[in-house]
C-alpha atoms as a PDB file:
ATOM      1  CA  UNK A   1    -252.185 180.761 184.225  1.00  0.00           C
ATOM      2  CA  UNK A   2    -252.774 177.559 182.370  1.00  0.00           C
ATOM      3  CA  UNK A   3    -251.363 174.547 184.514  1.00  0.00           C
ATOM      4  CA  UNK A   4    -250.658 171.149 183.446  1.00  0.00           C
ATOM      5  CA  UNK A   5    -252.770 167.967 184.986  1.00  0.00           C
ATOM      6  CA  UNK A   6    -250.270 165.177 184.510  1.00  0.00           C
ATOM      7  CA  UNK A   7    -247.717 167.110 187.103  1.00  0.00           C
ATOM      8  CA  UNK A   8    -245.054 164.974 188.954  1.00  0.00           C
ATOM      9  CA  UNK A   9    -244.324 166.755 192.481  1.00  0.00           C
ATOM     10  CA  UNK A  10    -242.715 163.660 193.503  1.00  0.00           C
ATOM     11  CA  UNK A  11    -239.887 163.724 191.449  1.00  0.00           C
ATOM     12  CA  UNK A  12    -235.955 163.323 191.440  1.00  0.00           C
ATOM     13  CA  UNK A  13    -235.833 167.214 191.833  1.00  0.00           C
ATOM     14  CA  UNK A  14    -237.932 167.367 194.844  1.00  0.00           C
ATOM     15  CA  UNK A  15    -235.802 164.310 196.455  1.00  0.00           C
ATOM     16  CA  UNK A  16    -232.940 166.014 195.789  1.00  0.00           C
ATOM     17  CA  UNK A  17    -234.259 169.337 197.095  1.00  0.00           C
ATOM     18  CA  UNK A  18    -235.254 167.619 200.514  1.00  0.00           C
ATOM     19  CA  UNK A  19    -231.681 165.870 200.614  1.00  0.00           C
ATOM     20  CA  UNK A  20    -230.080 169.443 199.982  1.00  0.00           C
ATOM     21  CA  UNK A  21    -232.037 171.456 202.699  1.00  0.00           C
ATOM     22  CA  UNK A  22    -231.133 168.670 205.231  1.00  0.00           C
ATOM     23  CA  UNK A  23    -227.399 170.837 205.619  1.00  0.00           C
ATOM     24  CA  UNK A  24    -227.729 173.616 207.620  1.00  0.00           C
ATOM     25  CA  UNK A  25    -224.899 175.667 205.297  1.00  0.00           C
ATOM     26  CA  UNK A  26    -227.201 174.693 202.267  1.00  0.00           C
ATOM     27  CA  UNK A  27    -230.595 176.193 204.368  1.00  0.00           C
ATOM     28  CA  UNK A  28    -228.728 179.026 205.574  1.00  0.00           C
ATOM     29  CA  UNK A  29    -226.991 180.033 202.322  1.00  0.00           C
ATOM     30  CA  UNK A  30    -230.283 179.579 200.323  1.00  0.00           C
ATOM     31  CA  UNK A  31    -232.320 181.740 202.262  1.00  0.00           C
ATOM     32  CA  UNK A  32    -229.813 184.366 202.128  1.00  0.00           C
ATOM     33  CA  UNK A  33    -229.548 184.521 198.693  1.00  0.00           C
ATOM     34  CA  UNK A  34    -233.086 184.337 198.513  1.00  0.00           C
ATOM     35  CA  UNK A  35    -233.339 187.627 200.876  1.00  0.00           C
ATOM     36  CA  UNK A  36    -231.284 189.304 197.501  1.00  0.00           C
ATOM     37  CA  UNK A  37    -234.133 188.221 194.815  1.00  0.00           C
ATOM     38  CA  UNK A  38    -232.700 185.003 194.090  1.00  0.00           C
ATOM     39  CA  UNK A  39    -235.251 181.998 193.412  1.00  0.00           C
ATOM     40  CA  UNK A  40    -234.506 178.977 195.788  1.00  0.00           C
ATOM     41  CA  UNK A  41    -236.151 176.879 192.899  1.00  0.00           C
ATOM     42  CA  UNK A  42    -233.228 178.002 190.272  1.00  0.00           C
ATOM     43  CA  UNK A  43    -230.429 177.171 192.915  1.00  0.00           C
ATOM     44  CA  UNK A  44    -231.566 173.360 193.078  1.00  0.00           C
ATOM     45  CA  UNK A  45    -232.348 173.121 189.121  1.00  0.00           C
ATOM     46  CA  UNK A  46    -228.792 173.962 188.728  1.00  0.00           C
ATOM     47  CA  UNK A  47    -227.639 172.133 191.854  1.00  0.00           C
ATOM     48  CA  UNK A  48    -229.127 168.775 190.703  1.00  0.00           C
ATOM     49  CA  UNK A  49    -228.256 168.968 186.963  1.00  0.00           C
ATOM     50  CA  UNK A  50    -225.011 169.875 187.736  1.00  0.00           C
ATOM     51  CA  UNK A  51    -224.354 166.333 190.165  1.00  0.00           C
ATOM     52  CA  UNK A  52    -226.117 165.051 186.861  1.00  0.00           C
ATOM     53  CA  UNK A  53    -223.549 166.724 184.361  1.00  0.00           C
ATOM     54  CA  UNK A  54    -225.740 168.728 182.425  1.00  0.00           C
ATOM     55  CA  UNK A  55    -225.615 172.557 181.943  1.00  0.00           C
ATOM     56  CA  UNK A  56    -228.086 174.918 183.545  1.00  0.00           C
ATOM     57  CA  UNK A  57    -229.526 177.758 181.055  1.00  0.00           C
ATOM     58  CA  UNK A  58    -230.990 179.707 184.006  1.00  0.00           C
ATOM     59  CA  UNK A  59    -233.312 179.689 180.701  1.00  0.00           C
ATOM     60  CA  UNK A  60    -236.974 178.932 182.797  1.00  0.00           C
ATOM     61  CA  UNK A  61    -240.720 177.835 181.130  1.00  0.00           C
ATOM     62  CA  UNK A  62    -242.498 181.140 181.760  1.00  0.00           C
ATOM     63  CA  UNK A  63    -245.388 178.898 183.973  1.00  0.00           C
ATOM     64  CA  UNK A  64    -242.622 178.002 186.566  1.00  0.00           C
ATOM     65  CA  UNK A  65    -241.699 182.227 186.867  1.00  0.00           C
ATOM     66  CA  UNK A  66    -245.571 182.689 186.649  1.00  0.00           C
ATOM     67  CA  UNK A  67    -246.253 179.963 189.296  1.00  0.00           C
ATOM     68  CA  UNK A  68    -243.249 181.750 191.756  1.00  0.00           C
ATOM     69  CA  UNK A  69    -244.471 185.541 191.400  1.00  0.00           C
ATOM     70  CA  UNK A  70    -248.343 184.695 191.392  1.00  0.00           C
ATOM     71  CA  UNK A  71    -248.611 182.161 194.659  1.00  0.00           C
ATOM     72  CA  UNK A  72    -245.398 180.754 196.441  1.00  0.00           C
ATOM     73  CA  UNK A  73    -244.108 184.668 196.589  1.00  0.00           C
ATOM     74  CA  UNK A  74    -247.566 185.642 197.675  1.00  0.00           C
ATOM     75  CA  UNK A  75    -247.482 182.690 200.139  1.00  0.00           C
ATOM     76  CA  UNK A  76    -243.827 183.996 201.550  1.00  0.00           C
ATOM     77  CA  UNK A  77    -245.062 187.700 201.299  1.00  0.00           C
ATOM     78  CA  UNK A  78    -248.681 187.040 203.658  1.00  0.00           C
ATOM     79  CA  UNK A  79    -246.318 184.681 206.257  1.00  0.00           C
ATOM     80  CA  UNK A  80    -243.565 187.062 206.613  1.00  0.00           C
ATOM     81  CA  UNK A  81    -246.256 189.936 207.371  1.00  0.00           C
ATOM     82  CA  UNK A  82    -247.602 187.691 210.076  1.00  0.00           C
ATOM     83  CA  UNK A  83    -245.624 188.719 213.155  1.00  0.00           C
ATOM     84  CA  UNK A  84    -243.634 186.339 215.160  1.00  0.00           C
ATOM     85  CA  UNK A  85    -242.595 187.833 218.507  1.00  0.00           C
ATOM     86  CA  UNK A  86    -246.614 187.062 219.195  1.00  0.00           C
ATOM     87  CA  UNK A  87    -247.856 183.490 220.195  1.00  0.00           C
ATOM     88  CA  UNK A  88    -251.041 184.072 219.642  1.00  0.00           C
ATOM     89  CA  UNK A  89    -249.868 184.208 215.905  1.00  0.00           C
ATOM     90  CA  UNK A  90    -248.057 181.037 215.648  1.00  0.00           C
ATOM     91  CA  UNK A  91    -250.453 178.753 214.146  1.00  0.00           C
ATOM     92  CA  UNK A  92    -251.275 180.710 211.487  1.00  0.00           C
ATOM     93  CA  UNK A  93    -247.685 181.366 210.661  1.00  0.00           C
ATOM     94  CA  UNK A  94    -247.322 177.573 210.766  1.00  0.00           C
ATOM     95  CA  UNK A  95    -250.092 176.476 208.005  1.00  0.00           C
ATOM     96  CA  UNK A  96    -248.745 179.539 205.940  1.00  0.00           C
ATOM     97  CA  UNK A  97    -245.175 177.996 205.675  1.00  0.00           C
ATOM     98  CA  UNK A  98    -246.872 174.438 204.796  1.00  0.00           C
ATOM     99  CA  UNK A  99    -248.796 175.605 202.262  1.00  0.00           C
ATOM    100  CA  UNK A 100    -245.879 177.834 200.953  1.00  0.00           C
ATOM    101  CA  UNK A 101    -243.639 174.474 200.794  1.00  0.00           C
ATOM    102  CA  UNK A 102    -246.572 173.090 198.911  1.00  0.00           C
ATOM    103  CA  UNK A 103    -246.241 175.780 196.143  1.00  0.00           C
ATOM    104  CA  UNK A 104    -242.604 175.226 196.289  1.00  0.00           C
ATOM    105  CA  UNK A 105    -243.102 171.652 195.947  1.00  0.00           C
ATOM    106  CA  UNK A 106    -245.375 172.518 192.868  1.00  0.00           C
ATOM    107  CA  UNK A 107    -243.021 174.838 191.537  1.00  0.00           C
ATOM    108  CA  UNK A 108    -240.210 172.312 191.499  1.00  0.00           C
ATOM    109  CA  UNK A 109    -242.944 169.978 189.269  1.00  0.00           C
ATOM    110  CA  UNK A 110    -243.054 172.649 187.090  1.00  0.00           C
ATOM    111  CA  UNK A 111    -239.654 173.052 186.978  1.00  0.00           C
ATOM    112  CA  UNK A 112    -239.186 169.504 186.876  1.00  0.00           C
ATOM    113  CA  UNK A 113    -241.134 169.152 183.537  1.00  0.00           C
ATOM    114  CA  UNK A 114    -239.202 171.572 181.649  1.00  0.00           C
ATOM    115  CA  UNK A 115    -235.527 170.138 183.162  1.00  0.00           C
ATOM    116  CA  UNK A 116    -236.923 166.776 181.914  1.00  0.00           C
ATOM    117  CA  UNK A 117    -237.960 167.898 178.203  1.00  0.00           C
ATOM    118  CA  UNK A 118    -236.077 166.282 175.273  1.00  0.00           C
ATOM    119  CA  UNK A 119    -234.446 169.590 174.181  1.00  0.00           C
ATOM    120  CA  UNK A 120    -232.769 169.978 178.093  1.00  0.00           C
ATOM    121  CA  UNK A 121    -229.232 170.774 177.328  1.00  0.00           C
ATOM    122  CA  UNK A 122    -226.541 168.094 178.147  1.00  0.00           C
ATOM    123  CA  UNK A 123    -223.248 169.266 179.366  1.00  0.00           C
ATOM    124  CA  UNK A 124    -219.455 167.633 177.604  1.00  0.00           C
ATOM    125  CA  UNK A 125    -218.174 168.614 180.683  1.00  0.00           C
ATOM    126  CA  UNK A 126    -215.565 166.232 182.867  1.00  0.00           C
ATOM    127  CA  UNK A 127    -215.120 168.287 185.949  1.00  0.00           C
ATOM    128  CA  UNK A 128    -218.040 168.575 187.556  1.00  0.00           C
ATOM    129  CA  UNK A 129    -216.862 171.144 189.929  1.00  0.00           C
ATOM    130  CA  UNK A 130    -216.252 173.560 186.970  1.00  0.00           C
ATOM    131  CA  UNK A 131    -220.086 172.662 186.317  1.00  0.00           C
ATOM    132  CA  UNK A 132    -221.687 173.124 189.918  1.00  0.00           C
ATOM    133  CA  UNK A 133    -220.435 176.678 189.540  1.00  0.00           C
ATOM    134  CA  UNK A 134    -221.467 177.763 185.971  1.00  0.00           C
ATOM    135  CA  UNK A 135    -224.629 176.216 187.142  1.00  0.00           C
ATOM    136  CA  UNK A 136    -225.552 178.314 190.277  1.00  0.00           C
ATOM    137  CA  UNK A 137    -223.919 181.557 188.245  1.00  0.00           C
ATOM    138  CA  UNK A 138    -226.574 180.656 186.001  1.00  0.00           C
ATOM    139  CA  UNK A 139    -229.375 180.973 188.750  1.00  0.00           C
ATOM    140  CA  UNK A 140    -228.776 184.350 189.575  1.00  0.00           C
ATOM    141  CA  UNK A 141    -230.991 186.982 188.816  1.00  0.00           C
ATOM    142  CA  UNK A 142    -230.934 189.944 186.431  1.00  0.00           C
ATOM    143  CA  UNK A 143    -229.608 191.841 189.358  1.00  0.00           C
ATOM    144  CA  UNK A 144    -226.133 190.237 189.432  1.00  0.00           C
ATOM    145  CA  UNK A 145    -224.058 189.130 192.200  1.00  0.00           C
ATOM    146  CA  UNK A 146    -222.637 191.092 195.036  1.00  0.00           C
ATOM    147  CA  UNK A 147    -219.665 190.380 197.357  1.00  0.00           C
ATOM    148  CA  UNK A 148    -221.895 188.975 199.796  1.00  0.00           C
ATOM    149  CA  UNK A 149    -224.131 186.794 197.967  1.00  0.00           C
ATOM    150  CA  UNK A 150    -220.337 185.084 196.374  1.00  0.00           C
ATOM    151  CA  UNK A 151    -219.608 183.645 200.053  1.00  0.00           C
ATOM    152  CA  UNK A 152    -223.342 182.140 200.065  1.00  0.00           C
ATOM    153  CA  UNK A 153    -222.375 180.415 196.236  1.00  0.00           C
ATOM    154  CA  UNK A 154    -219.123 179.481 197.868  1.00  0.00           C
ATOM    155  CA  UNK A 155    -220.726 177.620 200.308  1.00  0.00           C
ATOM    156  CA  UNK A 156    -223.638 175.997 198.140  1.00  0.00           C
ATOM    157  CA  UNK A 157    -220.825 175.605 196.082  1.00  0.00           C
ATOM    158  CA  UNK A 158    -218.863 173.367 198.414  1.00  0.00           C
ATOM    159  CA  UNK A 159    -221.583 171.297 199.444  1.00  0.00           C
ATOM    160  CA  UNK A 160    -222.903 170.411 196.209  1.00  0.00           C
ATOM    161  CA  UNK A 161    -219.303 169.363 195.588  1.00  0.00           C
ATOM    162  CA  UNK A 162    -218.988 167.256 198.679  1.00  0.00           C
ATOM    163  CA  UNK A 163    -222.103 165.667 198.097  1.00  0.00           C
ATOM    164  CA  UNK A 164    -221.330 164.561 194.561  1.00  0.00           C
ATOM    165  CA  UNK A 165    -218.954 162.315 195.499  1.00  0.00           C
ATOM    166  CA  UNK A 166    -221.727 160.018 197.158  1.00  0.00           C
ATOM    167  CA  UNK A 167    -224.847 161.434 194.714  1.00  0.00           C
ATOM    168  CA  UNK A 168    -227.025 158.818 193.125  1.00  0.00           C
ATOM    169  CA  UNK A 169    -229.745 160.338 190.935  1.00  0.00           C
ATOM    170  CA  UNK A 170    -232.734 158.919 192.691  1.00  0.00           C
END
């Protein structure tokens, strides 16, 4: 996996990512999509280009897919193996998660680099609402959606909204 050197992890996507995951619904609904194969990463891509009117492809650079599959799902695999009910386990289960939001962070660079490239496509769209929802169908995997994981796009789905209204790209 070839990676580039002039990566940005502090970005408008990761800002945006750690203003999102600051509402409980947003946490909650992410990592239960996430328990049905869905990439947290794709959710915000189409969460933030959405508030910034612009389509998401669910289209993704093939080192960003790489990136996910090869270390942070590794990462989440190894910490979720650790057990929890055990204290003694605890601080290892603690540096696992930091370095797993450190791979997220990186993977949201990568992400970010692609989102950012001249050929990104720019939505006509008025009503952004319409857009927040094409977007996040957009993020789902292969797999589809079932009734369950709907209520958990409802909900992103309403946030986003509610947070447009006051949503300054940073």
């Amino acid at each position: 996996m070839e990676l580039p050197e002039n990566l940005e992890p502090d970005n408008p996507l990761w800002h945006f990512a750690l203003t999102f995951w600051q509402h409980l619904p947003a946490q909650k609904a992410c990592l239960a999509l996430q328990n049905e194969g869905w990439s947290v990463t794709r959710i915000l891509c189409a969460g933030w280009l959405a508030l910034n009117g612009r389509t998401y492809t669910g289209i993704e650079d093939a080192t960003v897919t790489e990136w996910r599959d090869r270390v942070t799902g590794s990462l989440r695999a190894i910490r979720t193996s650790v057990p929890r009910a055990q204290a003694s386990y605890n601080a290892l289960r603690t540096n696992l998660a930091n370095l797993e939001l450190e791979a997220e962070r990186i993977e949201l660079a990568l992400a970010w680099r692609s989102l950012t490239a001249p050929n990104s496509e720019q939505s006509t769209m008025d009503e952004r609402e319409k857009l927040i929802r094409i977007n996040l169908t957009a993020a789902a995997p292969a797999s589809g959606t079932t009734v369950d994981t709907r209520q958990f796009l409802s909900t992103l789905g309403d946030l986003l909204i509610t947070l447009q209204q006051g949503y300054t790209q940073p």
